[in-house]
C-alpha atoms as a PDB file:
ATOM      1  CA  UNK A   1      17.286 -48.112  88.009  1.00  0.00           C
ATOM      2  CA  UNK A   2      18.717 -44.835  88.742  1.00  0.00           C
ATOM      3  CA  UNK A   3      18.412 -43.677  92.657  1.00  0.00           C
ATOM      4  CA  UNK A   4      17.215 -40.376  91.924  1.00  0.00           C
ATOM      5  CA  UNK A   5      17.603 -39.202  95.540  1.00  0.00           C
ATOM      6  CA  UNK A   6      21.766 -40.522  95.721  1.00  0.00           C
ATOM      7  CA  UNK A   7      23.132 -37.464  93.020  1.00  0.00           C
ATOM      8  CA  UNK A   8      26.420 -39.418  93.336  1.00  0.00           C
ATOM      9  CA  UNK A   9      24.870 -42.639  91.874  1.00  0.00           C
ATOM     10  CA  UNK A  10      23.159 -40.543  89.225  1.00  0.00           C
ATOM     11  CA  UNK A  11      26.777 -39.249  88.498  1.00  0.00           C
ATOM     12  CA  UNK A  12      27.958 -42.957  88.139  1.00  0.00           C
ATOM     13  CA  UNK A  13      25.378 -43.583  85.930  1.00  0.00           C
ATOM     14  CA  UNK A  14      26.609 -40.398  83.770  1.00  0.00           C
ATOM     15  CA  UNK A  15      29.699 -41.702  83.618  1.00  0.00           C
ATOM     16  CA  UNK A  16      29.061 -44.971  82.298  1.00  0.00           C
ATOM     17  CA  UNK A  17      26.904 -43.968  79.438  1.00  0.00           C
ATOM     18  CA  UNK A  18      29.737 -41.989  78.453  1.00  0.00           C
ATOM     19  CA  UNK A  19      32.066 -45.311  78.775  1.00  0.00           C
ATOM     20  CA  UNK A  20      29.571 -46.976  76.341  1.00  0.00           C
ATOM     21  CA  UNK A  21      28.993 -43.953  73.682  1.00  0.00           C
ATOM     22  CA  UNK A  22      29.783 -40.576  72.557  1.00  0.00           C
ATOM     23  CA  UNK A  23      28.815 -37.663  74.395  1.00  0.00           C
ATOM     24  CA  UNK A  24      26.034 -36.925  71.217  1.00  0.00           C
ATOM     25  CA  UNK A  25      24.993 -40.520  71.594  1.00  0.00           C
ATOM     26  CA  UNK A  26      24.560 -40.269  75.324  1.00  0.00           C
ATOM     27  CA  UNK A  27      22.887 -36.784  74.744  1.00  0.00           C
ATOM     28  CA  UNK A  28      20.253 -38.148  72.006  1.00  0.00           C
ATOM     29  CA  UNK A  29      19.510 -40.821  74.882  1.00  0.00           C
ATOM     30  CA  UNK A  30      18.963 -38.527  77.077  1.00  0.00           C
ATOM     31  CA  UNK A  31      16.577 -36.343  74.549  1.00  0.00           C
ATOM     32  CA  UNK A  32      14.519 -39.348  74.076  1.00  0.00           C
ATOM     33  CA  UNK A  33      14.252 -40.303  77.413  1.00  0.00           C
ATOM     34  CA  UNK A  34      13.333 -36.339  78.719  1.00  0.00           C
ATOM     35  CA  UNK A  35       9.591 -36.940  76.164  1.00  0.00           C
ATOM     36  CA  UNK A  36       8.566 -39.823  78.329  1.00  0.00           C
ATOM     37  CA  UNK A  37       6.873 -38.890  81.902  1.00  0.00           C
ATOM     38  CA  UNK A  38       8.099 -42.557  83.479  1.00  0.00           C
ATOM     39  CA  UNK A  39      12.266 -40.683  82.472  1.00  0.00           C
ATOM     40  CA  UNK A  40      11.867 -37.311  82.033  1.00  0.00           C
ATOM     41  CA  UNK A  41      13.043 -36.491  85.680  1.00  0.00           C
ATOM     42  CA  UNK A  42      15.937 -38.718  85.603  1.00  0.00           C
ATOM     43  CA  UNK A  43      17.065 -37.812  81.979  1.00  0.00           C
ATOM     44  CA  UNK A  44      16.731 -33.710  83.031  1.00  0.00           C
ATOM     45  CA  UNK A  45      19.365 -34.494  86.169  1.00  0.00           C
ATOM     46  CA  UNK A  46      21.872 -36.306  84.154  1.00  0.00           C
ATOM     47  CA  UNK A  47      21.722 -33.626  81.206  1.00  0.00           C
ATOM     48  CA  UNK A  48      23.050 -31.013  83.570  1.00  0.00           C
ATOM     49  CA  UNK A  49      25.605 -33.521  84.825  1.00  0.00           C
ATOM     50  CA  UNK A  50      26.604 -34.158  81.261  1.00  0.00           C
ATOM     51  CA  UNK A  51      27.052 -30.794  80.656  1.00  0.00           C
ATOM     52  CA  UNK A  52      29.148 -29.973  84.173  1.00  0.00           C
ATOM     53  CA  UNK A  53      31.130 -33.041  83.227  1.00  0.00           C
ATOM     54  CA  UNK A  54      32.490 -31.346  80.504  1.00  0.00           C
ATOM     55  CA  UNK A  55      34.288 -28.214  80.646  1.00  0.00           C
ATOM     56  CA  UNK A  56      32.613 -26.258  77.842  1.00  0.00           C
ATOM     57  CA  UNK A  57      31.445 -22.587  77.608  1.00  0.00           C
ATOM     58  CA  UNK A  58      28.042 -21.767  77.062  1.00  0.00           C
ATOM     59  CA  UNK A  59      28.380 -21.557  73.428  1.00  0.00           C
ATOM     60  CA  UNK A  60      29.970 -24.756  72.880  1.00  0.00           C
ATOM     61  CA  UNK A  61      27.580 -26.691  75.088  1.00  0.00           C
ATOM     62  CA  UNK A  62      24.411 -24.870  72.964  1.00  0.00           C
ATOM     63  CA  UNK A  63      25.843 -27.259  69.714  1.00  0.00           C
ATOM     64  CA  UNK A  64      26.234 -29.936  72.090  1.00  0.00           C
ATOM     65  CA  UNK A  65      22.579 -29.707  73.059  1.00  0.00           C
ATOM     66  CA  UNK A  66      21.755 -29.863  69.468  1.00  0.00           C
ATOM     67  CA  UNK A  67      20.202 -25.850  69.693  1.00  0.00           C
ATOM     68  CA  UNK A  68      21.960 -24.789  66.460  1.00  0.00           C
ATOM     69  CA  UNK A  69      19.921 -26.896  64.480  1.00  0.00           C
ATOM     70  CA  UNK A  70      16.164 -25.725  65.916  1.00  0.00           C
ATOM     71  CA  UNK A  71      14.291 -24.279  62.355  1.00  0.00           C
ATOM     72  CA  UNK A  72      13.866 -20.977  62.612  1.00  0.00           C
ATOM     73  CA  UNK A  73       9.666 -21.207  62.196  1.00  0.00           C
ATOM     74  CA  UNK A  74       9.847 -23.413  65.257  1.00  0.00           C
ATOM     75  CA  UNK A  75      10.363 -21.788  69.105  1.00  0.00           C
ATOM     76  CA  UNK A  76      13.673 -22.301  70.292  1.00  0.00           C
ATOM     77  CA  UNK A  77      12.926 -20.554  73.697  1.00  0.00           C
ATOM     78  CA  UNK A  78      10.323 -23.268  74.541  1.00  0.00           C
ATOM     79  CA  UNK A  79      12.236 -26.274  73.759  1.00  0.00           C
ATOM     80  CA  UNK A  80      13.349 -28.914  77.078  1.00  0.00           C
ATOM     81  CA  UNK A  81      16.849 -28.685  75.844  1.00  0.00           C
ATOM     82  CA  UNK A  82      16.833 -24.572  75.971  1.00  0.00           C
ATOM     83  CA  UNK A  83      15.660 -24.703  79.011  1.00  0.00           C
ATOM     84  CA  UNK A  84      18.288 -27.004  80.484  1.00  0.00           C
ATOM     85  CA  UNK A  85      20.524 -24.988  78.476  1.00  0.00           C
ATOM     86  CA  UNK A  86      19.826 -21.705  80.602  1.00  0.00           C
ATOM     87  CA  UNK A  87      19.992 -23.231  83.460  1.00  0.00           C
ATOM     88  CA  UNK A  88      23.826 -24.074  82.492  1.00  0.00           C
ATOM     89  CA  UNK A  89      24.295 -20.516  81.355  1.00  0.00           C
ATOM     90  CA  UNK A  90      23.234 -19.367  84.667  1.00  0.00           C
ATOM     91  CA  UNK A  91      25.920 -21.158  86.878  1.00  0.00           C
ATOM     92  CA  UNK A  92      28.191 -20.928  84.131  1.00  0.00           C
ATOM     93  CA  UNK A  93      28.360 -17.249  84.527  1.00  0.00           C
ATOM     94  CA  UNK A  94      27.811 -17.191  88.700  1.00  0.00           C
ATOM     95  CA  UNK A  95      31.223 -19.274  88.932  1.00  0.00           C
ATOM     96  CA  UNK A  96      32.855 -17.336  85.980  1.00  0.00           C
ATOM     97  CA  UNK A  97      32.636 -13.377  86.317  1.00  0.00           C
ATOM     98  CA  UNK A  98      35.452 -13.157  84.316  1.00  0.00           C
ATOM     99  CA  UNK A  99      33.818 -14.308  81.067  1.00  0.00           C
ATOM    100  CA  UNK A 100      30.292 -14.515  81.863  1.00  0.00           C
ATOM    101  CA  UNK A 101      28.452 -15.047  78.763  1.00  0.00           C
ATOM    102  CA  UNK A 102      25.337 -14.064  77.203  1.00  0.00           C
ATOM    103  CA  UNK A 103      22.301 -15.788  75.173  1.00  0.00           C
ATOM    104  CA  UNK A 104      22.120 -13.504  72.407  1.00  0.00           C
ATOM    105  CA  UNK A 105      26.004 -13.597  71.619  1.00  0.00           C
ATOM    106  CA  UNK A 106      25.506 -17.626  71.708  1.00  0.00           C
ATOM    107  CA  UNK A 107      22.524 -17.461  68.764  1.00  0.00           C
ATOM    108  CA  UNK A 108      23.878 -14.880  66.997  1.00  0.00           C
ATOM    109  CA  UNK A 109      27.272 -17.215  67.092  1.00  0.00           C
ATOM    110  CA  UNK A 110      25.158 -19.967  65.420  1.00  0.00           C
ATOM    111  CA  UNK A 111      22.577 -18.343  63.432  1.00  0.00           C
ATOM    112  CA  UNK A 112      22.230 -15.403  61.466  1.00  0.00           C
ATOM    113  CA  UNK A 113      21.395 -11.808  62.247  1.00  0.00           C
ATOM    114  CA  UNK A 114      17.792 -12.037  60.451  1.00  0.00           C
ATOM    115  CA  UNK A 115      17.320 -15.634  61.549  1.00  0.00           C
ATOM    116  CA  UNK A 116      17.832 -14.536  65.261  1.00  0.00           C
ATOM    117  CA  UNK A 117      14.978 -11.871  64.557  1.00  0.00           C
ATOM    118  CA  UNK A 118      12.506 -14.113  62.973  1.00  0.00           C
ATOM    119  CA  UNK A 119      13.009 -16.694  65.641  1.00  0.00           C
ATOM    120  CA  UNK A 120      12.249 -14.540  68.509  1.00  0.00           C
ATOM    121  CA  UNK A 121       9.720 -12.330  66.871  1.00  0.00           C
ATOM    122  CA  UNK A 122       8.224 -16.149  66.304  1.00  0.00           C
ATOM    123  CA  UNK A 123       8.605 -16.779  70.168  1.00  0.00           C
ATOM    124  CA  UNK A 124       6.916 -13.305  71.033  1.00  0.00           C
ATOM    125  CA  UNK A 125       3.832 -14.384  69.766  1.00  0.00           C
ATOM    126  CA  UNK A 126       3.537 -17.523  72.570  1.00  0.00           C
ATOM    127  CA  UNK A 127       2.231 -16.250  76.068  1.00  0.00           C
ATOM    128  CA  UNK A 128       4.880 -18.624  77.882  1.00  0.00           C
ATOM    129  CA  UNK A 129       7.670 -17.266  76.188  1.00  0.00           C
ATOM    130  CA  UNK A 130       6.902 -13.664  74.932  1.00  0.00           C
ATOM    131  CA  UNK A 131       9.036 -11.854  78.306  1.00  0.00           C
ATOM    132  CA  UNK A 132      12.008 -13.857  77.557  1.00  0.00           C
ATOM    133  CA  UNK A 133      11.571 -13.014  74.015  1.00  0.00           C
ATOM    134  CA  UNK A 134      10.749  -9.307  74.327  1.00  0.00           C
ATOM    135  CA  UNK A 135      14.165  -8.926  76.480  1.00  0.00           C
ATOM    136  CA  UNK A 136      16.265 -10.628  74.499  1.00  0.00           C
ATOM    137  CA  UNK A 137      14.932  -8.554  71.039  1.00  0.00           C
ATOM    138  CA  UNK A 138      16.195  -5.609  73.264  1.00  0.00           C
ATOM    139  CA  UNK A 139      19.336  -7.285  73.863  1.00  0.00           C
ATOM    140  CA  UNK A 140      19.915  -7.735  70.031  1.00  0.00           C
ATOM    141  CA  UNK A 141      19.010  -4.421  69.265  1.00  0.00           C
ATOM    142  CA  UNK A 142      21.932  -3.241  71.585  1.00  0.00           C
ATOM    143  CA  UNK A 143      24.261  -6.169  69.615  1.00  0.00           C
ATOM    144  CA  UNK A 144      23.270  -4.358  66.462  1.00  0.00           C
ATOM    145  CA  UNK A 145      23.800  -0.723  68.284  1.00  0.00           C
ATOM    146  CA  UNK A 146      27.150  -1.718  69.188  1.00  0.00           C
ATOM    147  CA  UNK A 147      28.229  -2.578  65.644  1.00  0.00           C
ATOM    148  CA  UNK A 148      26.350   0.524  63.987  1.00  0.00           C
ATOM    149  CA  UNK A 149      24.050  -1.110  62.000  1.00  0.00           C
ATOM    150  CA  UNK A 150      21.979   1.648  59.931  1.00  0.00           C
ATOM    151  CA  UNK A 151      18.594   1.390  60.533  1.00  0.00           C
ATOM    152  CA  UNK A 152      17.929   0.667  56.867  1.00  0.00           C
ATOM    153  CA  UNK A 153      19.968  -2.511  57.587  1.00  0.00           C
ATOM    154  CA  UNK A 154      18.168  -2.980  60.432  1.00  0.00           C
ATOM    155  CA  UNK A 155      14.494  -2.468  58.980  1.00  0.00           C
ATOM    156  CA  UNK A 156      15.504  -5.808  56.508  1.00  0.00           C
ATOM    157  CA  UNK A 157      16.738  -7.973  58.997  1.00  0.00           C
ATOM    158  CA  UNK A 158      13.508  -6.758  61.267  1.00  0.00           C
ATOM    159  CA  UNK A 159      11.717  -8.005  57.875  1.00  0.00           C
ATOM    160  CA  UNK A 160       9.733 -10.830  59.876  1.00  0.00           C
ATOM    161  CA  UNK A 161       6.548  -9.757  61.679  1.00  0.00           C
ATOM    162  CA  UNK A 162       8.637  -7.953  64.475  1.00  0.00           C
ATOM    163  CA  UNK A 163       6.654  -5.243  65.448  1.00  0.00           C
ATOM    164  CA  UNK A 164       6.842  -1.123  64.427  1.00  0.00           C
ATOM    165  CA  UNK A 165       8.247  -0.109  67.955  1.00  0.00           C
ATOM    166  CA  UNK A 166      10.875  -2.421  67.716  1.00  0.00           C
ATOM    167  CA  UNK A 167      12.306  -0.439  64.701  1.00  0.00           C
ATOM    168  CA  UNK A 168      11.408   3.060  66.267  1.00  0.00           C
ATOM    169  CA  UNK A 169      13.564   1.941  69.340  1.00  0.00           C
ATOM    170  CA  UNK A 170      16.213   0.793  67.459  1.00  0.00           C
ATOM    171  CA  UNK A 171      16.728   4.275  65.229  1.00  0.00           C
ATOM    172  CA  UNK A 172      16.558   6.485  68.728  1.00  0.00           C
ATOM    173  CA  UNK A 173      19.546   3.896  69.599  1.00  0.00           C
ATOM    174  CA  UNK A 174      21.211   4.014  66.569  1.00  0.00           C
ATOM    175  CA  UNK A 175      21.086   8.039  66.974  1.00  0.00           C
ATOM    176  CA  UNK A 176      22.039   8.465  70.242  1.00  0.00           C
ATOM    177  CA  UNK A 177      25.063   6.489  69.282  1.00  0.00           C
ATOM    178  CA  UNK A 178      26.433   8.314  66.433  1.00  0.00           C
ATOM    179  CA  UNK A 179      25.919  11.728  67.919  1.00  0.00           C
ATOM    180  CA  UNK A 180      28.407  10.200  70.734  1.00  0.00           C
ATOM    181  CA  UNK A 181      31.632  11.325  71.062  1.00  0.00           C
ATOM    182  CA  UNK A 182      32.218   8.636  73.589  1.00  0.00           C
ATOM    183  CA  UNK A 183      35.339   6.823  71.845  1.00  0.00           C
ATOM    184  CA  UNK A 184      34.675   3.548  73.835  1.00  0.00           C
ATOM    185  CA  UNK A 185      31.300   3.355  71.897  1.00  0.00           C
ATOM    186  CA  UNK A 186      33.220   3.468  68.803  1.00  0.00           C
ATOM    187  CA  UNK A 187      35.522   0.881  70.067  1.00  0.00           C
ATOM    188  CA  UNK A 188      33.271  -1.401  70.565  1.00  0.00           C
ATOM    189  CA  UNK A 189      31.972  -1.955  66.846  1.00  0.00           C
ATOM    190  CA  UNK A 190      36.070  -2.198  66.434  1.00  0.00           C
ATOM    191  CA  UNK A 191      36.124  -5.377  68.951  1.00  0.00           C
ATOM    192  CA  UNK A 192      32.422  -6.685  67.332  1.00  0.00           C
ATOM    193  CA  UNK A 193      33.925  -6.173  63.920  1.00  0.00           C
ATOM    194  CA  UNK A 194      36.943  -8.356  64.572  1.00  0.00           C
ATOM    195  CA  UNK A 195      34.800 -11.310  66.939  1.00  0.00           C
ATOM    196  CA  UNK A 196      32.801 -11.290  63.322  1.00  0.00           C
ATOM    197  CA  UNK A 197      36.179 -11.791  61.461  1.00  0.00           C
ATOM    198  CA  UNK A 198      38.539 -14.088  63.793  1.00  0.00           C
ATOM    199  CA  UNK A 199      42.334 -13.288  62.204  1.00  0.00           C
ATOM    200  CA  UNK A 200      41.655 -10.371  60.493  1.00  0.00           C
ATOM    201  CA  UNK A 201      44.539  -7.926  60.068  1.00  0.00           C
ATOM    202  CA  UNK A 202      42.577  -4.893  59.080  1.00  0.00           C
ATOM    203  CA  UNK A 203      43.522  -1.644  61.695  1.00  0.00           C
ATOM    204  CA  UNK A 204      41.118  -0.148  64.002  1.00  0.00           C
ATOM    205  CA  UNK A 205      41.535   2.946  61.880  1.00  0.00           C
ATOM    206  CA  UNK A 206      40.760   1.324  58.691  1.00  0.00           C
ATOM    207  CA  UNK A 207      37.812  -0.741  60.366  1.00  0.00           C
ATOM    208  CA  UNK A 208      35.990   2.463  61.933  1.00  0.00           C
ATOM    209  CA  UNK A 209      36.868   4.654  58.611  1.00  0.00           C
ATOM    210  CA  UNK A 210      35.252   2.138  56.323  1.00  0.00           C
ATOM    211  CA  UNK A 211      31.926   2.122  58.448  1.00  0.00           C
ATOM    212  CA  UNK A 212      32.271   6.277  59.327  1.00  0.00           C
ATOM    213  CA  UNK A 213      34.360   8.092  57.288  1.00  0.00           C
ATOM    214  CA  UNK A 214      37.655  10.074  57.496  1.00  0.00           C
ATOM    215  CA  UNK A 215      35.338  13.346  59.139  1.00  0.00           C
ATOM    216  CA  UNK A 216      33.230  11.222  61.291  1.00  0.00           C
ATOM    217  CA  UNK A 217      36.244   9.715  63.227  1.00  0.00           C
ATOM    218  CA  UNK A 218      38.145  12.905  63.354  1.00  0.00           C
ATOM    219  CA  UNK A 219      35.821  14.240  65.134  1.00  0.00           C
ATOM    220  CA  UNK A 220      35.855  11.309  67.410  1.00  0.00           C
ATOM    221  CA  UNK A 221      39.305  11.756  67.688  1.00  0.00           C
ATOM    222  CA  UNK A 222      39.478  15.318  68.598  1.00  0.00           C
ATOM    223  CA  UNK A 223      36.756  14.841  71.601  1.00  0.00           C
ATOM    224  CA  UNK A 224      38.589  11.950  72.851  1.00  0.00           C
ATOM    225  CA  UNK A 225      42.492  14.039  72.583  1.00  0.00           C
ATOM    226  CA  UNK A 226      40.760  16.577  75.826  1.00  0.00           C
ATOM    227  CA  UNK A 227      40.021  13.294  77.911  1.00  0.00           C
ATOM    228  CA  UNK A 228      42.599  11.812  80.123  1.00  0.00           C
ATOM    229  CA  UNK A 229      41.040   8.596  80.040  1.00  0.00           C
ATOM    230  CA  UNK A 230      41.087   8.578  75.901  1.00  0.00           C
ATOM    231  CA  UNK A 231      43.832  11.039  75.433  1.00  0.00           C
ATOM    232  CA  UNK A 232      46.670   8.142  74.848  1.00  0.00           C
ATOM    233  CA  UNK A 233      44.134   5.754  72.476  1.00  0.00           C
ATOM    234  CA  UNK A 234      43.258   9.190  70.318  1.00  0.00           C
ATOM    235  CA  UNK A 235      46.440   9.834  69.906  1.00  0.00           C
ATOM    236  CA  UNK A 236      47.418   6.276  68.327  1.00  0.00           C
ATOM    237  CA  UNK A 237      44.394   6.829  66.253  1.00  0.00           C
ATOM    238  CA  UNK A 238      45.402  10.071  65.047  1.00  0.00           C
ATOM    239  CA  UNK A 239      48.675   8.666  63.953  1.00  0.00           C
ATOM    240  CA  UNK A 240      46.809   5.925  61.939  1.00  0.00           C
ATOM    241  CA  UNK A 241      44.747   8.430  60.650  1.00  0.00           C
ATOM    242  CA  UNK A 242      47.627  10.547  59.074  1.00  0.00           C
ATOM    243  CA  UNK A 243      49.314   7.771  57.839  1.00  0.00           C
ATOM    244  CA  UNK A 244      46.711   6.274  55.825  1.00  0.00           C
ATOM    245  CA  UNK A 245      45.912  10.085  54.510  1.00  0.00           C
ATOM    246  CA  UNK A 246      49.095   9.301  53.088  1.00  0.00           C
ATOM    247  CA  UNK A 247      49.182   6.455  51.732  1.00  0.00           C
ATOM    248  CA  UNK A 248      46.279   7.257  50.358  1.00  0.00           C
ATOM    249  CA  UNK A 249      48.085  10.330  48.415  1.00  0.00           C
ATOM    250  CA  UNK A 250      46.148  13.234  50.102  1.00  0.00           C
ATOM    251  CA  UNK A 251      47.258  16.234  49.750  1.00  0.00           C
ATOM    252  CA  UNK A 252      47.171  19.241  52.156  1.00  0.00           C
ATOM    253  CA  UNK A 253      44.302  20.610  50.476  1.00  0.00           C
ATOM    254  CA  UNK A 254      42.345  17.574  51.047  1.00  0.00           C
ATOM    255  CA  UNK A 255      43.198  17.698  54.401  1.00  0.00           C
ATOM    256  CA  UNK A 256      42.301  21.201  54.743  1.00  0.00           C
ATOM    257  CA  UNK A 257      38.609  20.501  53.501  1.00  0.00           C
ATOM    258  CA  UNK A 258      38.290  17.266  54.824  1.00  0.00           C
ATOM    259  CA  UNK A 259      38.672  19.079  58.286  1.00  0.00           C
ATOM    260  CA  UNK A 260      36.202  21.482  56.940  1.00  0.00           C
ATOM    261  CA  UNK A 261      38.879  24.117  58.024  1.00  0.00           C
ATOM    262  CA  UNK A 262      38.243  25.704  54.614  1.00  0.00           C
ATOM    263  CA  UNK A 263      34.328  26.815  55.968  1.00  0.00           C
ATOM    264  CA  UNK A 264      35.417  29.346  58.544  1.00  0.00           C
ATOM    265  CA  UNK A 265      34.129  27.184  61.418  1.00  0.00           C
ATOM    266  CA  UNK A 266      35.861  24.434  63.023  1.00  0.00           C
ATOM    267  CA  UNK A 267      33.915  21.046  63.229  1.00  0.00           C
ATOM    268  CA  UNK A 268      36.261  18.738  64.156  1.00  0.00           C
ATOM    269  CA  UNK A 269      39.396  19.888  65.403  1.00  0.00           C
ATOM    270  CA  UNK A 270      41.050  22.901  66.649  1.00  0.00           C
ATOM    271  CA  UNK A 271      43.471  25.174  64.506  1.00  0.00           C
ATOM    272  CA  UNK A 272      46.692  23.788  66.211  1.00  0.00           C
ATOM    273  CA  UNK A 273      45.785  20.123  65.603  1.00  0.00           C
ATOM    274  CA  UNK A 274      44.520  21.166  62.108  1.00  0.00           C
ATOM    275  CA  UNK A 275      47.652  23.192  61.101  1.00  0.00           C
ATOM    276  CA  UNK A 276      50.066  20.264  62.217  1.00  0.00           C
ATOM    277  CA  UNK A 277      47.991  17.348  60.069  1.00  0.00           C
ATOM    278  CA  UNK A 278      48.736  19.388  57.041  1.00  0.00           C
ATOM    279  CA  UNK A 279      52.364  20.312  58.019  1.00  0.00           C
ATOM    280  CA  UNK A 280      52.570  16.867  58.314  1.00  0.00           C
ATOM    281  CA  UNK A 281      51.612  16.117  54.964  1.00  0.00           C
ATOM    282  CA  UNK A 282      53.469  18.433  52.547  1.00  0.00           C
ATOM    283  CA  UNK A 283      56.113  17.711  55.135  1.00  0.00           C
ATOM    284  CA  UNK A 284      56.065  13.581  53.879  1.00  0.00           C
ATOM    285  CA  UNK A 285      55.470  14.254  50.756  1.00  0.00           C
END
């Protein structure tokens, strides 16, 4: 028997199991042993010391915990092992500012973006669960902010009894965030982009052009060139932005539109930054 008031024994006992079998092994044990009343106590404490025995991130100890592999009609939020699991998260990130983690990075790292919102749009609907839930929907929405999903894209993947509000707070997100000039909010679909698609060698330019356009991130560009904090950044993106104009053969007339300097108004850039882009060009050419 386990002395469950001597932690140090219970610690022992860890460490044994794990002499005998393989940390899954041990941990399917331990799952068994948690749905009896007589071992749930003693099974809960050495879960945690399983986990702390092994120096994982949050992330790597939700597969470890067998969490990836909940169905998504079932509650994940109100299963033993989630629980334990938070409780991990929790001192995980107390002892690691540095790289604290989060729970909806960790499901959308092991299920999809429209599996994520069925499963807690599922969990919204029990009483014990519905706050956890309703905050962490809000904390995917901002996930999905961040990389610029359209709310069209965003309506399909909300195609699973989430409720009308959800969406409606979602688009006002969505807007607010394209009508920023803030470059950092731009950025930050860049670093999302590239945590979606480890090695890839596509530019920043080319990532925020493909999901904006050439006129959408000039303009960016040009409200970030008057910022100190921005200025150098806007200036490596304006750079990129010329040479891929060119290598994509445009001319200075193309330019000239494209900057909408052709309409008698300015929308994106002054004449001085506008003048030297096309200088530029039939300059290279």
């Amino acid at each position: 028997m386990l002395n469950t008031h001597n932690p140090n024994k219970q610690e022992t006992a860890a460490f044994i199991l794990l002499g005998r079998y393989n940390i899954i092994n041990v941990m399917e044990m331990v799952k068994v042993a948690q749905q009896h009343p007589s071992s749930a106590r003693i099974a809960n404490i050495i879960q945690v010391q399983l986990v702390k025995r092994y120096d994982k991130s949050p992330i790597e100890v939700f597969k470890l915990l067998q969490l990836e592999n909940i169905p998504v009609g079932s509650n994940i939020l109100a299963q033993r092992e989630f629980r334990g699991w938070t409780k991990f998260l929790d001192d995980f990130n107390k002892k690691n500012l540095d790289r604290k983690e989060n729970m909806i990075r960790t499901f959308l790292t092991y299920y999809s973006d429209e599996d994520v919102a069925k499963m807690l749009a599922h969990a919204e609907k029990n009483p014990f669960t519905k706050e956890l839930a309703s905050n962490l929907q809000m904390s995917l929405l901002n996930a999905w902010v961040r990389e610029l999903k359209s709310p069209a894209e965003v309506t399909k993947l909300l195609d699973g009894g989430t409720s009308n509000a959800l969406m409606e707070t979602y688009t006002r997100k969505f807007e607010w965030a394209m009508k920023s000039s803030d470059l950092a909010v731009w950025l930050k679909y860049v670093d999302f982009y590239k945590a979606r698609h480890p090695g890839t060698e596509t530019s920043t330019i080319a990532i925020l052009t493909d999901r904006y356009g050439d006129e959408a991130v000039s303009k960016v560009i040009a409200a970030s060139l008057s910022d100190s904090s921005t200025m150098a950044i806007a200036k490596e993106l304006e750079s990129a932005q010329l040479k891929c104009w060119l290598a994509n053969s445009k001319s200075s007339g193309d330019v000239f539109k494209l900057l909408k300097l052709d309409q008698g108004y300015l929308v994106v850039q002054p004449w001085k930054r506008g003048m030297h882009i096309i200088v530029s060009c039939i300059q290279r050419k």
